[in-house]
C-alpha atoms as a PDB file:
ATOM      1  CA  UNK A   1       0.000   0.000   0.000  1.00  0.00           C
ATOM      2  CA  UNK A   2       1.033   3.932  -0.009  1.00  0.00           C
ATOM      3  CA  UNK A   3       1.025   5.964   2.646  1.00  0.00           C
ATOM      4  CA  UNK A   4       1.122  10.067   2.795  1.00  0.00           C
ATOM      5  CA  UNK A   5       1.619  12.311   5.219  1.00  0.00           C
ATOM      6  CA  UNK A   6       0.423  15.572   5.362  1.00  0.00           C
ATOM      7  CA  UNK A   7       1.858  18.193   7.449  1.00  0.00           C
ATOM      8  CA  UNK A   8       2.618  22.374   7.958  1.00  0.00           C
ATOM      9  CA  UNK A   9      -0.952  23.414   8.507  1.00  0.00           C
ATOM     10  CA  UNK A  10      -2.294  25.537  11.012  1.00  0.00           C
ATOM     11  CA  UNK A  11      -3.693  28.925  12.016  1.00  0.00           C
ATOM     12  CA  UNK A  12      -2.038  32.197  10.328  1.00  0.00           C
ATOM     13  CA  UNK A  13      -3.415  35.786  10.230  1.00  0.00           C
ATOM     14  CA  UNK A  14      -4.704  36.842   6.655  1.00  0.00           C
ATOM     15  CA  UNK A  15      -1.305  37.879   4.839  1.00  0.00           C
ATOM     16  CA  UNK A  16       1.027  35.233   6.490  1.00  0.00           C
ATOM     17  CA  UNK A  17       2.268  31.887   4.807  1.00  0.00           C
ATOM     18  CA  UNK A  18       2.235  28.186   5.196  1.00  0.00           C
ATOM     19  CA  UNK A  19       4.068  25.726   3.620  1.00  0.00           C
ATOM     20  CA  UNK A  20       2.358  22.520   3.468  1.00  0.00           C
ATOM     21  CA  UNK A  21       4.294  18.828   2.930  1.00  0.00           C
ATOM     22  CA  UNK A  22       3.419  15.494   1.915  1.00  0.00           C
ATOM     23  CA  UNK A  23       5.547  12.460   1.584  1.00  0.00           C
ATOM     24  CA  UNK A  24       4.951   9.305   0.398  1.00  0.00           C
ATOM     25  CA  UNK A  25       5.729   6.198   1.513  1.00  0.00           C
ATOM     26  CA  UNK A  26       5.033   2.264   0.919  1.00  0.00           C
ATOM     27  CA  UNK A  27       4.887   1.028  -2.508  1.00  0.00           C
ATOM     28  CA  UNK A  28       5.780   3.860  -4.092  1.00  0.00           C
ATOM     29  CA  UNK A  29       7.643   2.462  -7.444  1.00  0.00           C
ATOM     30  CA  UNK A  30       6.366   5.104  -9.974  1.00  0.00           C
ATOM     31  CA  UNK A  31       4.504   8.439  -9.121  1.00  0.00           C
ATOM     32  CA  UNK A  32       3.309  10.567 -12.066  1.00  0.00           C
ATOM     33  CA  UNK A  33       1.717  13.308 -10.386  1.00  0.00           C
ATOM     34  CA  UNK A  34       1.158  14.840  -6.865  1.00  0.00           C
ATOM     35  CA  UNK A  35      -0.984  17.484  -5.864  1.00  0.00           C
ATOM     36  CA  UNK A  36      -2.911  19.457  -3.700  1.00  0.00           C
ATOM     37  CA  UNK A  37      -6.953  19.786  -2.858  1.00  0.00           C
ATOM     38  CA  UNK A  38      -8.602  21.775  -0.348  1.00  0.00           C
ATOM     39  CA  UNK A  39     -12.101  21.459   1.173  1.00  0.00           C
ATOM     40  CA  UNK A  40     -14.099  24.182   2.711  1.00  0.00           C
ATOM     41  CA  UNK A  41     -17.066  23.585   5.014  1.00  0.00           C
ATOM     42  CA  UNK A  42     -20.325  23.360   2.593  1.00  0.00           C
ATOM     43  CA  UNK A  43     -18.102  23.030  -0.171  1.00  0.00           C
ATOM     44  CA  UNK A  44     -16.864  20.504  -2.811  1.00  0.00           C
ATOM     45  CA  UNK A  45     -13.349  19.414  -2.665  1.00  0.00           C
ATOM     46  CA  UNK A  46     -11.494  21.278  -5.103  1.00  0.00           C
ATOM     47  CA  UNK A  47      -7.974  21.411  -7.268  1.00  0.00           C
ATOM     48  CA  UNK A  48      -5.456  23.579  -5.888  1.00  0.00           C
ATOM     49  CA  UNK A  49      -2.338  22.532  -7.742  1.00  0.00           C
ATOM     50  CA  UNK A  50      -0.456  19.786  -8.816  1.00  0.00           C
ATOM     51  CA  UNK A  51       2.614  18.674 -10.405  1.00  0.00           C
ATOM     52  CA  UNK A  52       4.074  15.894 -12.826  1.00  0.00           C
ATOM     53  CA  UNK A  53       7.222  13.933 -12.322  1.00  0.00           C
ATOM     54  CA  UNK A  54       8.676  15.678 -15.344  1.00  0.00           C
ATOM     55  CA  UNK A  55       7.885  19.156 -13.256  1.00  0.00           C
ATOM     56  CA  UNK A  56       5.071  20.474 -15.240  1.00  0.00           C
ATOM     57  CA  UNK A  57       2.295  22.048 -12.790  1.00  0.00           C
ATOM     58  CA  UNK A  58      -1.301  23.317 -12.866  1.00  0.00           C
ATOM     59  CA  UNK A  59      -3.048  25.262 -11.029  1.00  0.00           C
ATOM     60  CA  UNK A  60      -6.577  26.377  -9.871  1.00  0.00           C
ATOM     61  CA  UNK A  61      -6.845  30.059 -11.897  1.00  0.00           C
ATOM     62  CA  UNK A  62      -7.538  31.663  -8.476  1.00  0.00           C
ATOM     63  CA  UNK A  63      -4.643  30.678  -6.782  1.00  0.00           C
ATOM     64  CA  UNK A  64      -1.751  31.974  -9.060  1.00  0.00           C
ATOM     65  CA  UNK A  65       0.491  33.948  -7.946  1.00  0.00           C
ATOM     66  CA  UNK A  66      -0.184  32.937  -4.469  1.00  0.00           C
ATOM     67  CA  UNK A  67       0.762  29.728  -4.113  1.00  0.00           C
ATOM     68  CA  UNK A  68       3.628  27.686  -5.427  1.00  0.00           C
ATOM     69  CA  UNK A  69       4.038  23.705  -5.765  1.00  0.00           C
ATOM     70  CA  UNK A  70       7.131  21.620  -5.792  1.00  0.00           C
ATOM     71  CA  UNK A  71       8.273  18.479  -5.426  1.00  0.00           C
ATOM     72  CA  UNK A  72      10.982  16.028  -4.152  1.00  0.00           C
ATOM     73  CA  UNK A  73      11.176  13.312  -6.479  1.00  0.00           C
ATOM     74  CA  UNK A  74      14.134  11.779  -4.350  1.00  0.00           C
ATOM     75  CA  UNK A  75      12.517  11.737  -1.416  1.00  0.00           C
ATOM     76  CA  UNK A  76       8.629  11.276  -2.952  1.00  0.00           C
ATOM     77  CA  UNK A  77       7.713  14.279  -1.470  1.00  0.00           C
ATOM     78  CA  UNK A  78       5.398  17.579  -2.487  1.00  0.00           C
ATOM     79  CA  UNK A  79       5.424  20.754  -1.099  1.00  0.00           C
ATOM     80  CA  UNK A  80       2.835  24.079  -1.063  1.00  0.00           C
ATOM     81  CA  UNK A  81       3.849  27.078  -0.576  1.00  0.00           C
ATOM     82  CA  UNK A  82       0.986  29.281   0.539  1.00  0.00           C
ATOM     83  CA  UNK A  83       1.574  33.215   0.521  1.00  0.00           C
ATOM     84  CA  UNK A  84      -0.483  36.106   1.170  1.00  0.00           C
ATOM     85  CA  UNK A  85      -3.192  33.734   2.819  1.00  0.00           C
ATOM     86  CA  UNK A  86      -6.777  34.952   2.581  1.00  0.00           C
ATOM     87  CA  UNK A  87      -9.688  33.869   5.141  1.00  0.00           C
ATOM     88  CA  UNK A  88     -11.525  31.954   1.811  1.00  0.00           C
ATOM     89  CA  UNK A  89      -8.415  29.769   2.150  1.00  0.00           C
ATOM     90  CA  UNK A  90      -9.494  28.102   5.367  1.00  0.00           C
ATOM     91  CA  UNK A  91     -10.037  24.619   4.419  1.00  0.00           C
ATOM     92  CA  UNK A  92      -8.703  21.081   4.693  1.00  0.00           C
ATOM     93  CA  UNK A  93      -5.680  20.709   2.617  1.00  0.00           C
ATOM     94  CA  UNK A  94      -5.529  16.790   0.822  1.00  0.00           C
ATOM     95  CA  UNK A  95      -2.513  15.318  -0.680  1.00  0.00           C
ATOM     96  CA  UNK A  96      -3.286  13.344  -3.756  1.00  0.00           C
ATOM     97  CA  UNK A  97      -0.577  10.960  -5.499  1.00  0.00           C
ATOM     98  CA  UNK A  98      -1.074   9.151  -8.838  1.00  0.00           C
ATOM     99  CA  UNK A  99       0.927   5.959  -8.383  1.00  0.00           C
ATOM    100  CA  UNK A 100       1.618   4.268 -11.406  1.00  0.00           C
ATOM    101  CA  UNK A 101       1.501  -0.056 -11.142  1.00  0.00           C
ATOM    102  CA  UNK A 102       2.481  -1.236 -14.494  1.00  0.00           C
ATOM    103  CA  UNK A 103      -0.533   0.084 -17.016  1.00  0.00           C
ATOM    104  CA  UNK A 104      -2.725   1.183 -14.348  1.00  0.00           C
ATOM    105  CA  UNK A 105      -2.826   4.313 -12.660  1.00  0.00           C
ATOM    106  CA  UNK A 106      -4.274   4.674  -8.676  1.00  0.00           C
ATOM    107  CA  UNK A 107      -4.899   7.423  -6.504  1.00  0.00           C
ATOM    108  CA  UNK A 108      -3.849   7.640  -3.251  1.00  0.00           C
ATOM    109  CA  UNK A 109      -4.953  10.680  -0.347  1.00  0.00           C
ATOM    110  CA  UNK A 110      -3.444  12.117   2.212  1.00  0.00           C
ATOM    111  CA  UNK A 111      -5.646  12.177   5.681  1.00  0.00           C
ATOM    112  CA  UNK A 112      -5.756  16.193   5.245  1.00  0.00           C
ATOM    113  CA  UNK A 113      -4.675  18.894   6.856  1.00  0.00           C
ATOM    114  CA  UNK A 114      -6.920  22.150   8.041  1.00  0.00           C
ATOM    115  CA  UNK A 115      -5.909  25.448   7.380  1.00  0.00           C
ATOM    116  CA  UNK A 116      -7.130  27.874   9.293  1.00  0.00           C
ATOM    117  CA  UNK A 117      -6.836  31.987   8.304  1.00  0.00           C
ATOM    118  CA  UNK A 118      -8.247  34.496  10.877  1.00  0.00           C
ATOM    119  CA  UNK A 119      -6.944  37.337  12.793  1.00  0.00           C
END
């Protein structure tokens, strides 16, 4: 199985930063992407960036600028950098992983982590 483990999260005041990691463990043989969700109260469970293992990223239109993703392939590892944090940030933060097994691909989640902005 694969394992990841979220951590950095926490409570900031609107204009501070987090940075957010997730590493992954287990039978990790062949990742092609890793990324980043978030999930506000009431709300779906949205994109907020992610990133290949050749280094290409996406992300959610909103969040440019703001945030920055990045990865460890050595160590199987993604990072977030969150700047200039807003309170419409607050949310659960999910680590996703798309493991390759031969052919197939399988997606794999992090147990979340919240993110809290408020003064």
């Amino acid at each position: 199985q694969v394992q990841l483990v979220e951590s950095g999260g926490g409570l900031v005041q609107p204009g501070g930063s987090l940075r957010l990691s997730c590493a992954a463990s287990g039978r990790v043989f062949s990742i092609a992407a890793m990324g980043w969700y978030r999930q506000a109260p009431g709300k779906q469970r949205e994109l907020v960036a992610s990133i290949t293992s050749g280094g290409s990223t996406n992300y959610a239109d909103s969040l440019k600028g703001r945030f920055t993703i990045s990865r460890d392939n050595a160590k199987n590892t993604v990072f977030l950098q969150m700047n200039s944090l807003k309170p419409e940030d607050t949310a659960v933060y999910y680590c996703n992983a798309a493991i390759r097994f031969g052919i197939d691909v399988t997606n794999y989640w992090g147990q979340g982590t919240q993110v809290t902005v408020s003064s």
